[in-house]
PDB file of N, CA and C in Angstrom:
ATOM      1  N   UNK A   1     -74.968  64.244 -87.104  1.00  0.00           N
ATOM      2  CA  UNK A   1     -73.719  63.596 -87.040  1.00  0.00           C
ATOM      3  C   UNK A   1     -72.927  64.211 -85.889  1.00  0.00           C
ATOM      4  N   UNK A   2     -72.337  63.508 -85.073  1.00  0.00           N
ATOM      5  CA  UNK A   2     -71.764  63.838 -83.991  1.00  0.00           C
ATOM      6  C   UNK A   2     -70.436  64.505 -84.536  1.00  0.00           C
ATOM      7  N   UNK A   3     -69.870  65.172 -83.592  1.00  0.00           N
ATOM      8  CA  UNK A   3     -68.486  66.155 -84.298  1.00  0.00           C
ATOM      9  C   UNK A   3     -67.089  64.973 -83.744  1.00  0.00           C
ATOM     10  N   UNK A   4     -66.619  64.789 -84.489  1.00  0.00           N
ATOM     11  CA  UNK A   4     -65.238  64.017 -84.774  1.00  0.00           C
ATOM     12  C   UNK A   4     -64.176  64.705 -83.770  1.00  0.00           C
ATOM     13  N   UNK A   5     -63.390  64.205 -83.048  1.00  0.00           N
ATOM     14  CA  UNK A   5     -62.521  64.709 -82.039  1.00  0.00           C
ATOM     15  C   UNK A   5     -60.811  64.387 -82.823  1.00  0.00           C
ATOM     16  N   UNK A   6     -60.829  65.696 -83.259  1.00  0.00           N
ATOM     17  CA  UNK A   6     -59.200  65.720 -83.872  1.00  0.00           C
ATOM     18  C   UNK A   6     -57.915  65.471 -83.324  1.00  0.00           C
ATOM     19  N   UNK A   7     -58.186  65.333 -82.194  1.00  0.00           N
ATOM     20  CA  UNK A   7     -56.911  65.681 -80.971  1.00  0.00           C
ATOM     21  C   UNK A   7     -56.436  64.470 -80.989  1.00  0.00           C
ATOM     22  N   UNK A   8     -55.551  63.881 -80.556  1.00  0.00           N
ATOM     23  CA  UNK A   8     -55.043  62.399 -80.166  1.00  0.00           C
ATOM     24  C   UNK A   8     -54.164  62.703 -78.854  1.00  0.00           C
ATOM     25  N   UNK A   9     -54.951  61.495 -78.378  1.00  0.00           N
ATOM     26  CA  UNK A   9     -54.572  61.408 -76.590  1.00  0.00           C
ATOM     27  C   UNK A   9     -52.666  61.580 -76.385  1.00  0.00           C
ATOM     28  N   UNK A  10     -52.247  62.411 -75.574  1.00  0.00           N
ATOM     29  CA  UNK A  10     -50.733  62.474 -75.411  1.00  0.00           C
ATOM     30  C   UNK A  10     -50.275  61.233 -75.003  1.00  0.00           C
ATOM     31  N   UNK A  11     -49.552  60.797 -75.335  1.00  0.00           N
ATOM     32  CA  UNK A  11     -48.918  59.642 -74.452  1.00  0.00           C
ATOM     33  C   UNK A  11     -48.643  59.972 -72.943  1.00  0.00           C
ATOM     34  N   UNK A  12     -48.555  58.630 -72.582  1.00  0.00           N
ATOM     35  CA  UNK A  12     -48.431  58.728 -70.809  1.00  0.00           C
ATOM     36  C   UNK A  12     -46.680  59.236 -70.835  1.00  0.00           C
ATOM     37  N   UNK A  13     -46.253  60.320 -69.699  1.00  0.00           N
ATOM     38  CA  UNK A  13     -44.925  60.248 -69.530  1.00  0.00           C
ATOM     39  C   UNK A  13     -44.094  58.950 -69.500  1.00  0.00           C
ATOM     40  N   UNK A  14     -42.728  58.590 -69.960  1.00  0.00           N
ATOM     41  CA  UNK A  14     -42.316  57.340 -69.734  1.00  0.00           C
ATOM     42  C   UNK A  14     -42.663  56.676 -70.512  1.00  0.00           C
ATOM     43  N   UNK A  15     -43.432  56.478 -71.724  1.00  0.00           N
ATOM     44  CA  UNK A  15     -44.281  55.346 -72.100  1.00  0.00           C
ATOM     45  C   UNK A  15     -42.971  54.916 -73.393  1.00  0.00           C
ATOM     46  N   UNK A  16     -42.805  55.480 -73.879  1.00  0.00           N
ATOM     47  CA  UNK A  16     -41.714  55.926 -75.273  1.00  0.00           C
ATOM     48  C   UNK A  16     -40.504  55.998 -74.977  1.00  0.00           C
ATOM     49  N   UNK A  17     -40.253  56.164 -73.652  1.00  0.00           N
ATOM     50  CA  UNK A  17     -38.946  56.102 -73.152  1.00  0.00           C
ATOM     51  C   UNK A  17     -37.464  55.222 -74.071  1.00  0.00           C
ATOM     52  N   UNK A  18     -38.001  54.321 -74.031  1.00  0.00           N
ATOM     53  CA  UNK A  18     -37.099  53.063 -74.166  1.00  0.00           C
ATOM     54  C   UNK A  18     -36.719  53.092 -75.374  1.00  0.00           C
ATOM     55  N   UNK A  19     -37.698  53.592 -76.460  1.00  0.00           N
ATOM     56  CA  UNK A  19     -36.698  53.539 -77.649  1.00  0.00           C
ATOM     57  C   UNK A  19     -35.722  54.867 -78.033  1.00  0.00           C
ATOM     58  N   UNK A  20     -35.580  55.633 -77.049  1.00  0.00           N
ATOM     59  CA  UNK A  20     -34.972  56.731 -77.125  1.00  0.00           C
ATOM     60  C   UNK A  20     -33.847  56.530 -76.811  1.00  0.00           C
ATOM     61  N   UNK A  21     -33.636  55.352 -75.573  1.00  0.00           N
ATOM     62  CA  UNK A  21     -32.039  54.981 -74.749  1.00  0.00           C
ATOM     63  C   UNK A  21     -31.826  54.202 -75.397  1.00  0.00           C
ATOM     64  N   UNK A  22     -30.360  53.953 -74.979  1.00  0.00           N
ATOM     65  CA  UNK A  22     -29.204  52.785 -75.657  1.00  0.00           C
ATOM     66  C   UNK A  22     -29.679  51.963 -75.159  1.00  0.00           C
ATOM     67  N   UNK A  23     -30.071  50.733 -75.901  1.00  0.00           N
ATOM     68  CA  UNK A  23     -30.105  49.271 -74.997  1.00  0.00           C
ATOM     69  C   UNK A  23     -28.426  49.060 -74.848  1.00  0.00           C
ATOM     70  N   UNK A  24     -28.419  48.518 -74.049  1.00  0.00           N
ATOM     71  CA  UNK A  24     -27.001  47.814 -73.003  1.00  0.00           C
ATOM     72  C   UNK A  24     -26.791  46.569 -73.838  1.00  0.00           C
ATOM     73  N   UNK A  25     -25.304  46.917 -74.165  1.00  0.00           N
ATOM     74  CA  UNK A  25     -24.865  46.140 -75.087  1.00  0.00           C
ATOM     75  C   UNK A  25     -24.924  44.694 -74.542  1.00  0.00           C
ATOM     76  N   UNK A  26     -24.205  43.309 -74.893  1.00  0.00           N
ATOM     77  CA  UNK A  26     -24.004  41.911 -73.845  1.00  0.00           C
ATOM     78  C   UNK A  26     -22.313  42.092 -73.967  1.00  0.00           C
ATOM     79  N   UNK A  27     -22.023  41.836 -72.470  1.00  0.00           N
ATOM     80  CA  UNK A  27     -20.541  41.292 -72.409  1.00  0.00           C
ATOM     81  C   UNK A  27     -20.119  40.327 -73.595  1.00  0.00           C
ATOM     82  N   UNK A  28     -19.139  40.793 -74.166  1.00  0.00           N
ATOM     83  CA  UNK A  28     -18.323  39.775 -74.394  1.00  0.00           C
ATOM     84  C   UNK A  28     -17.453  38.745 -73.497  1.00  0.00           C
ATOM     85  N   UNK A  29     -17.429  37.527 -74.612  1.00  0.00           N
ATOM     86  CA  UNK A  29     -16.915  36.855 -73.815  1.00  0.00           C
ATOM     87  C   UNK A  29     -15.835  36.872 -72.720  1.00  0.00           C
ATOM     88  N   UNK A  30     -14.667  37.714 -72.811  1.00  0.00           N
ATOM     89  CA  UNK A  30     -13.719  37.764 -72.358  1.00  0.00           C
ATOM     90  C   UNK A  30     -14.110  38.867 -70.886  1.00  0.00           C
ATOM     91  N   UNK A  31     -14.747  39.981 -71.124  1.00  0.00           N
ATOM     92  CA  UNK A  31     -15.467  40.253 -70.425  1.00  0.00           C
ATOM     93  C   UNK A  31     -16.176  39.988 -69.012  1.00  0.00           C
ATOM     94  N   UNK A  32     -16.873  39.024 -69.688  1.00  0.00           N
ATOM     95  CA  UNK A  32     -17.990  38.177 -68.687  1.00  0.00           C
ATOM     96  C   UNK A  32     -16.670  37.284 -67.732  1.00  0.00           C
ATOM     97  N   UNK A  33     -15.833  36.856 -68.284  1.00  0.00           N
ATOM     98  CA  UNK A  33     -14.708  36.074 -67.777  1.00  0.00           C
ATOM     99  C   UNK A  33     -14.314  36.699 -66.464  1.00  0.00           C
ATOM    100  N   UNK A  34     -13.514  38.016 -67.064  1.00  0.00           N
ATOM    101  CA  UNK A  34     -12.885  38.667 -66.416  1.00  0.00           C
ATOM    102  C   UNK A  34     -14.170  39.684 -65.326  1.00  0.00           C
ATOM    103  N   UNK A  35     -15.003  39.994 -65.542  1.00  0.00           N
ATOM    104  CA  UNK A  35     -15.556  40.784 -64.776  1.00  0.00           C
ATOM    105  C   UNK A  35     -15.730  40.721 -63.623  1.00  0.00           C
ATOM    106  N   UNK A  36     -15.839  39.865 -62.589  1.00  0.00           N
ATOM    107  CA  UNK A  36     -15.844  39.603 -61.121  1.00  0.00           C
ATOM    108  C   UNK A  36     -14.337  40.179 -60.373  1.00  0.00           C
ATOM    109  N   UNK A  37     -13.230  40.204 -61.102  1.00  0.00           N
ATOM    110  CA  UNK A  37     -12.154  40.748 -60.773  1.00  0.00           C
ATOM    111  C   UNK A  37     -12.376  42.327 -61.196  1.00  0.00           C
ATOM    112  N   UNK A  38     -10.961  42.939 -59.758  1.00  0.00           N
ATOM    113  CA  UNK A  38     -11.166  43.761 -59.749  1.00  0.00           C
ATOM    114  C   UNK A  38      -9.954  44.765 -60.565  1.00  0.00           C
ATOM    115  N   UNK A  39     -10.522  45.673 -60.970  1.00  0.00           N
ATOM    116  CA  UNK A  39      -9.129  46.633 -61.790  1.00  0.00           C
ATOM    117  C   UNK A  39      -8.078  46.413 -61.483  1.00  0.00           C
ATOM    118  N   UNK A  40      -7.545  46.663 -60.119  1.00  0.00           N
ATOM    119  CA  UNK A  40      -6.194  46.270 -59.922  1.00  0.00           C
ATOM    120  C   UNK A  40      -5.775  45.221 -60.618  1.00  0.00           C
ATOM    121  N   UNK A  41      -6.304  44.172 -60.143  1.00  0.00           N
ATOM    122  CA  UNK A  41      -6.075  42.376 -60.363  1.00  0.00           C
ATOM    123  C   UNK A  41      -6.006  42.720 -61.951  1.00  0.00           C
ATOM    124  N   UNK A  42      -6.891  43.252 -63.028  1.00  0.00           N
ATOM    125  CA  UNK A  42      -7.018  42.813 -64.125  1.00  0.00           C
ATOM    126  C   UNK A  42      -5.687  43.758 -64.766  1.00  0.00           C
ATOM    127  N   UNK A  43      -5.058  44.678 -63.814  1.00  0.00           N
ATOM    128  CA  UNK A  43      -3.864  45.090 -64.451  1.00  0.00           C
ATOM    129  C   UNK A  43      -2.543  44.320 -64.451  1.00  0.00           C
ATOM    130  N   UNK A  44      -2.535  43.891 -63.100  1.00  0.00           N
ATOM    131  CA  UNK A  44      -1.522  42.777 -62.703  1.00  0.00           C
ATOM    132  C   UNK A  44      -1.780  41.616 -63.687  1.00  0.00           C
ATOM    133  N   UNK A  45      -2.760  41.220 -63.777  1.00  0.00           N
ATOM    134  CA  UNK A  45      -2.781  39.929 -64.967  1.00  0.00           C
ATOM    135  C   UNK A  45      -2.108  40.420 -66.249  1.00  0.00           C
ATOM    136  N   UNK A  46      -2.627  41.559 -66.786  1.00  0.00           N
ATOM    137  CA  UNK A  46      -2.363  42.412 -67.999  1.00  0.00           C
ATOM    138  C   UNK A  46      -0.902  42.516 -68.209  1.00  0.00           C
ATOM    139  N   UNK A  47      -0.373  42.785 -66.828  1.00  0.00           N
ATOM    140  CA  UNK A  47       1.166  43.508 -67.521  1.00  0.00           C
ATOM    141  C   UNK A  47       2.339  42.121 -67.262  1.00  0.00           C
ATOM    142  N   UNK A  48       1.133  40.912 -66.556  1.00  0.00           N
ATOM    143  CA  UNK A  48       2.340  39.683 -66.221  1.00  0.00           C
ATOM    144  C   UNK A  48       2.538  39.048 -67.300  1.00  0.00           C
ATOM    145  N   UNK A  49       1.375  39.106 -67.918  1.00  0.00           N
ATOM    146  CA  UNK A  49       1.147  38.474 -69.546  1.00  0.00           C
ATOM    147  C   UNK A  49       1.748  38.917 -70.737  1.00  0.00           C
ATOM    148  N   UNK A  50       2.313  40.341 -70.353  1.00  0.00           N
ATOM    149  CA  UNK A  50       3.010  41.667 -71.631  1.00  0.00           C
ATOM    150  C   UNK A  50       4.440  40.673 -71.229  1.00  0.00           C
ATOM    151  N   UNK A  51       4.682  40.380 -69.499  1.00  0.00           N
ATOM    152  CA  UNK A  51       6.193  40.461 -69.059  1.00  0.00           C
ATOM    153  C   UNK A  51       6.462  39.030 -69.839  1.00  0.00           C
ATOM    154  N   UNK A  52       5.287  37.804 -69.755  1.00  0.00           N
ATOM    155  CA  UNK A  52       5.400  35.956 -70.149  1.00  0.00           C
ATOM    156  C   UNK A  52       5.988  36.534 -71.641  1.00  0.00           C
ATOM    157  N   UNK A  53       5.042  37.017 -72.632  1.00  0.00           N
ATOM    158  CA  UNK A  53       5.224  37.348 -74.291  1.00  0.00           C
ATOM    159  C   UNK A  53       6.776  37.642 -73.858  1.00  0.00           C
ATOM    160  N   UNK A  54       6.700  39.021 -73.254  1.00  0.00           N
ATOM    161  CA  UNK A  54       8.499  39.557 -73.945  1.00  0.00           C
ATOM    162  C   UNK A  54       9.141  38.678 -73.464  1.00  0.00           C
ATOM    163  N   UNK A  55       9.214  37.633 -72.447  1.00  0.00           N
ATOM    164  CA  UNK A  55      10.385  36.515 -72.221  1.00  0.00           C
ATOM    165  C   UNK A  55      10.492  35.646 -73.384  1.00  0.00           C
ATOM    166  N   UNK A  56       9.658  35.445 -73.683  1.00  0.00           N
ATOM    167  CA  UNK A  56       9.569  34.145 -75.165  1.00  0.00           C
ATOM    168  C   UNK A  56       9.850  34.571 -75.796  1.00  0.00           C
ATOM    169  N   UNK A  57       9.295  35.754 -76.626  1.00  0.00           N
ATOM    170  CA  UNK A  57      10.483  36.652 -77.647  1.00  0.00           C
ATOM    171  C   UNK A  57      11.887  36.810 -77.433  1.00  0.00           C
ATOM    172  N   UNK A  58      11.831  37.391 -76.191  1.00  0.00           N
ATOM    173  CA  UNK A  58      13.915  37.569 -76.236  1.00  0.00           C
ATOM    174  C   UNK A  58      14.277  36.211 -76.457  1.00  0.00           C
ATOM    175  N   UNK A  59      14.039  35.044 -75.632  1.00  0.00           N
ATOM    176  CA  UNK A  59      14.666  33.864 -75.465  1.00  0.00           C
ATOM    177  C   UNK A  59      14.673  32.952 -77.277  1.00  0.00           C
ATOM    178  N   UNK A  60      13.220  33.757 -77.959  1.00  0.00           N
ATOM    179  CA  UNK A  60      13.544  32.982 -79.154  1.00  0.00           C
ATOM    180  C   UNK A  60      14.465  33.670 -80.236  1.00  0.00           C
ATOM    181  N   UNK A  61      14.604  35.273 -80.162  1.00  0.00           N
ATOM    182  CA  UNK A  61      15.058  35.595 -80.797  1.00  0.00           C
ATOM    183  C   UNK A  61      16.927  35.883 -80.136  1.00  0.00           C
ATOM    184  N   UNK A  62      17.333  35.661 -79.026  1.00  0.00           N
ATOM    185  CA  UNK A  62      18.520  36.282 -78.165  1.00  0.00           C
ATOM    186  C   UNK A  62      19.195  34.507 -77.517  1.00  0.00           C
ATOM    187  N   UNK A  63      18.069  33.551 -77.376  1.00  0.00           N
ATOM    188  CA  UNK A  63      18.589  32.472 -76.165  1.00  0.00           C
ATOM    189  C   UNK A  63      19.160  31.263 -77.159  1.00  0.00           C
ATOM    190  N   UNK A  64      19.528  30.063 -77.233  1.00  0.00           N
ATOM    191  CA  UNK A  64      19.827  29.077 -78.244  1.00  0.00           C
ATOM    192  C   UNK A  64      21.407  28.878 -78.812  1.00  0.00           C
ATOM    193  N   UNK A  65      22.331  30.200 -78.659  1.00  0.00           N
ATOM    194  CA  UNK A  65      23.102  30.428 -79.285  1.00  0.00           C
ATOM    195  C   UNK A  65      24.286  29.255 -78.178  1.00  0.00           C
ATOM    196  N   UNK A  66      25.528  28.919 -78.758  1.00  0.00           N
ATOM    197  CA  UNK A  66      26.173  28.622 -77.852  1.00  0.00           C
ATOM    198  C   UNK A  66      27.024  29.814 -76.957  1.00  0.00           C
ATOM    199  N   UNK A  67      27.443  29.289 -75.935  1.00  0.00           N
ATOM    200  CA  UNK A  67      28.219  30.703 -74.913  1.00  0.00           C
ATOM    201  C   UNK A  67      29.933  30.101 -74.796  1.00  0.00           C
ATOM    202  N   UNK A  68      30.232  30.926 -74.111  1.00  0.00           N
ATOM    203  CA  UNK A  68      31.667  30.251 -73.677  1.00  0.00           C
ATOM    204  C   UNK A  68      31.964  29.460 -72.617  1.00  0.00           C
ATOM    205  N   UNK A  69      30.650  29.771 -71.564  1.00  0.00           N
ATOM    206  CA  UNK A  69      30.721  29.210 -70.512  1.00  0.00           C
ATOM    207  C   UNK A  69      30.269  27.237 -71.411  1.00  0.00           C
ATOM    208  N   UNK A  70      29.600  26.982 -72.183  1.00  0.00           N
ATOM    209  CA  UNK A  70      28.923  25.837 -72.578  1.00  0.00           C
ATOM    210  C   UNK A  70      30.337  24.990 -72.892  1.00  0.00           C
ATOM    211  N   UNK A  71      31.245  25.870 -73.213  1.00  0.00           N
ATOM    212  CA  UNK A  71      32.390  25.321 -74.313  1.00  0.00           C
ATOM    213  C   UNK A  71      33.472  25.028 -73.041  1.00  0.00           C
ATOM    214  N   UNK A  72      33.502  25.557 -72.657  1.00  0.00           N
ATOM    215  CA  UNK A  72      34.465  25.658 -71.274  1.00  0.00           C
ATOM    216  C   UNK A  72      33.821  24.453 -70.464  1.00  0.00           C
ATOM    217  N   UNK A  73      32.787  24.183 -69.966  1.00  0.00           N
ATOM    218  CA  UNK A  73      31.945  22.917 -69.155  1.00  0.00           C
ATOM    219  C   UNK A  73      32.932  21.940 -70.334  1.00  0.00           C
ATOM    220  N   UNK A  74      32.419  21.865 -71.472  1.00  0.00           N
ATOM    221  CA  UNK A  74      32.846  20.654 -72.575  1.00  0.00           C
ATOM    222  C   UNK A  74      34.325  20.355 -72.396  1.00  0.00           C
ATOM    223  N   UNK A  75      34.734  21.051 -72.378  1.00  0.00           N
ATOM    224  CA  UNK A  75      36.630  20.947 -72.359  1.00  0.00           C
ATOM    225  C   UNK A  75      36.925  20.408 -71.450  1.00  0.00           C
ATOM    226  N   UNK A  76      36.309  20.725 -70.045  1.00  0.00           N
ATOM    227  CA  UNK A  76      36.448  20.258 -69.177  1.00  0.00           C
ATOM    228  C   UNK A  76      36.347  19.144 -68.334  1.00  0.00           C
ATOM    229  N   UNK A  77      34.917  18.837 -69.210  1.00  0.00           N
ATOM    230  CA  UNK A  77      34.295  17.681 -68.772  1.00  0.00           C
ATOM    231  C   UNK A  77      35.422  16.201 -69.491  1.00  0.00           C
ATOM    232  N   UNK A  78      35.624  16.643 -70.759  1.00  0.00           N
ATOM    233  CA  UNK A  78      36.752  16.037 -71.934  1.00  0.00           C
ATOM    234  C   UNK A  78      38.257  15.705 -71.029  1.00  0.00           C
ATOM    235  N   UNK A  79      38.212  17.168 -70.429  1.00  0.00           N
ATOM    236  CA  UNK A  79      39.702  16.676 -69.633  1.00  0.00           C
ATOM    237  C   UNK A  79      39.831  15.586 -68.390  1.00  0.00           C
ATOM    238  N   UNK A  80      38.677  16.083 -67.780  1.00  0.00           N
ATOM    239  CA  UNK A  80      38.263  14.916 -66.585  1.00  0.00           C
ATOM    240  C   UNK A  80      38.664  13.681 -66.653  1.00  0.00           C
ATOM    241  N   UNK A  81      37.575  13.331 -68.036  1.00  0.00           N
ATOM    242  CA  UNK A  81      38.004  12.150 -68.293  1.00  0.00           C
ATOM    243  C   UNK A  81      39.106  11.156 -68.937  1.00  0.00           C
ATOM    244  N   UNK A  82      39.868  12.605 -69.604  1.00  0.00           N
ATOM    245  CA  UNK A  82      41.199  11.771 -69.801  1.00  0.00           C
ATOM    246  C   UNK A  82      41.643  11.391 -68.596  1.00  0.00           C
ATOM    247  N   UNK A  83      42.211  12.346 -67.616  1.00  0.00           N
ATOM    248  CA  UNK A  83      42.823  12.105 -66.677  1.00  0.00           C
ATOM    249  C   UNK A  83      42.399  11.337 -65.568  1.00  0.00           C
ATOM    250  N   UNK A  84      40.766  10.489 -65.514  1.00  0.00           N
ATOM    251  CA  UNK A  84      40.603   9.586 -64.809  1.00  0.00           C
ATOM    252  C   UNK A  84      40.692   8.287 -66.027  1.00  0.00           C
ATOM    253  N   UNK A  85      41.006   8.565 -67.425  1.00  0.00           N
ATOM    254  CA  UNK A  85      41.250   7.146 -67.790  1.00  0.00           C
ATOM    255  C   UNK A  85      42.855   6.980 -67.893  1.00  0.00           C
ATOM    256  N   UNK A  86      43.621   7.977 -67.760  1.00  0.00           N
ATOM    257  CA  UNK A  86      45.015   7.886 -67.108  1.00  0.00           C
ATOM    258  C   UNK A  86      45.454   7.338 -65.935  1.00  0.00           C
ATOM    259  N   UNK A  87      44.684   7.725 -64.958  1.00  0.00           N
ATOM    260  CA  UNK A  87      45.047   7.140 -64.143  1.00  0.00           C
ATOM    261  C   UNK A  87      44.555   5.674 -63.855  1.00  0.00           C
ATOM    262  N   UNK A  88      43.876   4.946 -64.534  1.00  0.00           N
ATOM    263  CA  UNK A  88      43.210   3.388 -64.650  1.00  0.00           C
ATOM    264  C   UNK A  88      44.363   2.736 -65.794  1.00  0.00           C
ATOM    265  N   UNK A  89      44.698   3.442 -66.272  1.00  0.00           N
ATOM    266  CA  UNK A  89      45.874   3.382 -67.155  1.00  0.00           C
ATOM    267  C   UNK A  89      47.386   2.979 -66.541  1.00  0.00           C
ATOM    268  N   UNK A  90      47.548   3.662 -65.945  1.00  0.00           N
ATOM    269  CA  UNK A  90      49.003   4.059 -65.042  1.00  0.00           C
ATOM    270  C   UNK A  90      49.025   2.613 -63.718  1.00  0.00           C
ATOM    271  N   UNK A  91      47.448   2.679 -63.073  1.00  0.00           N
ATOM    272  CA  UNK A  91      47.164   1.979 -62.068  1.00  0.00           C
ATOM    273  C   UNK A  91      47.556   0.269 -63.080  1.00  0.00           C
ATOM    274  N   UNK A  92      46.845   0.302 -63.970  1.00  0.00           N
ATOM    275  CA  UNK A  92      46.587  -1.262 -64.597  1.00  0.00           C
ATOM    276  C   UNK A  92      48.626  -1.578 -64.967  1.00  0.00           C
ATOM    277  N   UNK A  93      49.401  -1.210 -65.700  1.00  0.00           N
ATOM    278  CA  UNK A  93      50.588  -1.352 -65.566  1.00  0.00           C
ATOM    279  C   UNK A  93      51.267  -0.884 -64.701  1.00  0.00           C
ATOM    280  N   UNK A  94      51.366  -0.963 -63.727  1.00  0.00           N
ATOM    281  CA  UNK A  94      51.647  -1.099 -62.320  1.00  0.00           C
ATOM    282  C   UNK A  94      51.687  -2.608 -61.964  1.00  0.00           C
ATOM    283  N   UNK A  95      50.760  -2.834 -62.088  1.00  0.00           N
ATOM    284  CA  UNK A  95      50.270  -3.987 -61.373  1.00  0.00           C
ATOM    285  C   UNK A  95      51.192  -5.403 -62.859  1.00  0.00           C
ATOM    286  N   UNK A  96      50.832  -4.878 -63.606  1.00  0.00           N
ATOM    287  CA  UNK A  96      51.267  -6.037 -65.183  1.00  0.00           C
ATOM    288  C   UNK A  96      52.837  -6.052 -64.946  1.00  0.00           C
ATOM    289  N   UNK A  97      53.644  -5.001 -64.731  1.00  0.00           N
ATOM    290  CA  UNK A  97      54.905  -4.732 -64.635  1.00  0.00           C
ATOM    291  C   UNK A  97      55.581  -5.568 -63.515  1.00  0.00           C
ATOM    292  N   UNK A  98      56.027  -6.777 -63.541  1.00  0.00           N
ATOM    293  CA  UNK A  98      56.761  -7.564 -62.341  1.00  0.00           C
ATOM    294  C   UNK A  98      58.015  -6.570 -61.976  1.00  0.00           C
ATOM    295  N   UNK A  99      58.602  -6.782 -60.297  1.00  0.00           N
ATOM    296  CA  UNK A  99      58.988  -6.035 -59.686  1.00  0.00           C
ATOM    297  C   UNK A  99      60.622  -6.506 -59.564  1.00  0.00           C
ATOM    298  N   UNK A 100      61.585  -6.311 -59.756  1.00  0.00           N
ATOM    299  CA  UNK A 100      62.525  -7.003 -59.542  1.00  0.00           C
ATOM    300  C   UNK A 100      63.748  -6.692 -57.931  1.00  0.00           C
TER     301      UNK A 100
END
């Protein structure tokens, strides 16, 4: 009977490698989007988008209310028009009023 060889061949260097490393995760979507831009750019987008949100917040929670300036336009606009239907007023008996 021939003698049996106990040893088992080493693996080749490299061969096993791969399950030792991280496989590389996949972009997410947003990611994959954004990735062709560069850091800078993706900060400038970042903080214009923080600046869009906080405008809509203040304006929904701070804007809507009436002012004084709104009330003041109104009064005004109110007075205008008395005093141009005064004077269509004033003009029309003028004219109705015979002259002696």
């Amino acid at each position: 009977m021939p003698p049996q060889n106990t040893q088992v061949p080493a693996p080749a260097p490299g061969q096993f490698e791969f399950m030792l490393k991280d496989q590389p995760k996949p972009p997410g979507r947003l990611a994959s989007f954004l990735a062709w831009m560069p850091r800078p750019a993706k900060i400038i987008l970042a903080a214009v988008g923080i600046l869009f949100i906080l405008v809509i917040f203040y304006s929904l929670f701070f804007g809507g209310k009436t002012t004084n300036t709104d009330q003041l336009t109104s009064i005004m606009a109110r007075a205008q028009e008395i005093a141009r239907v005064s004077v269509l007023a004033s003009n029309n008996r003028q004219m109705l009023i015979p002259r002696i």
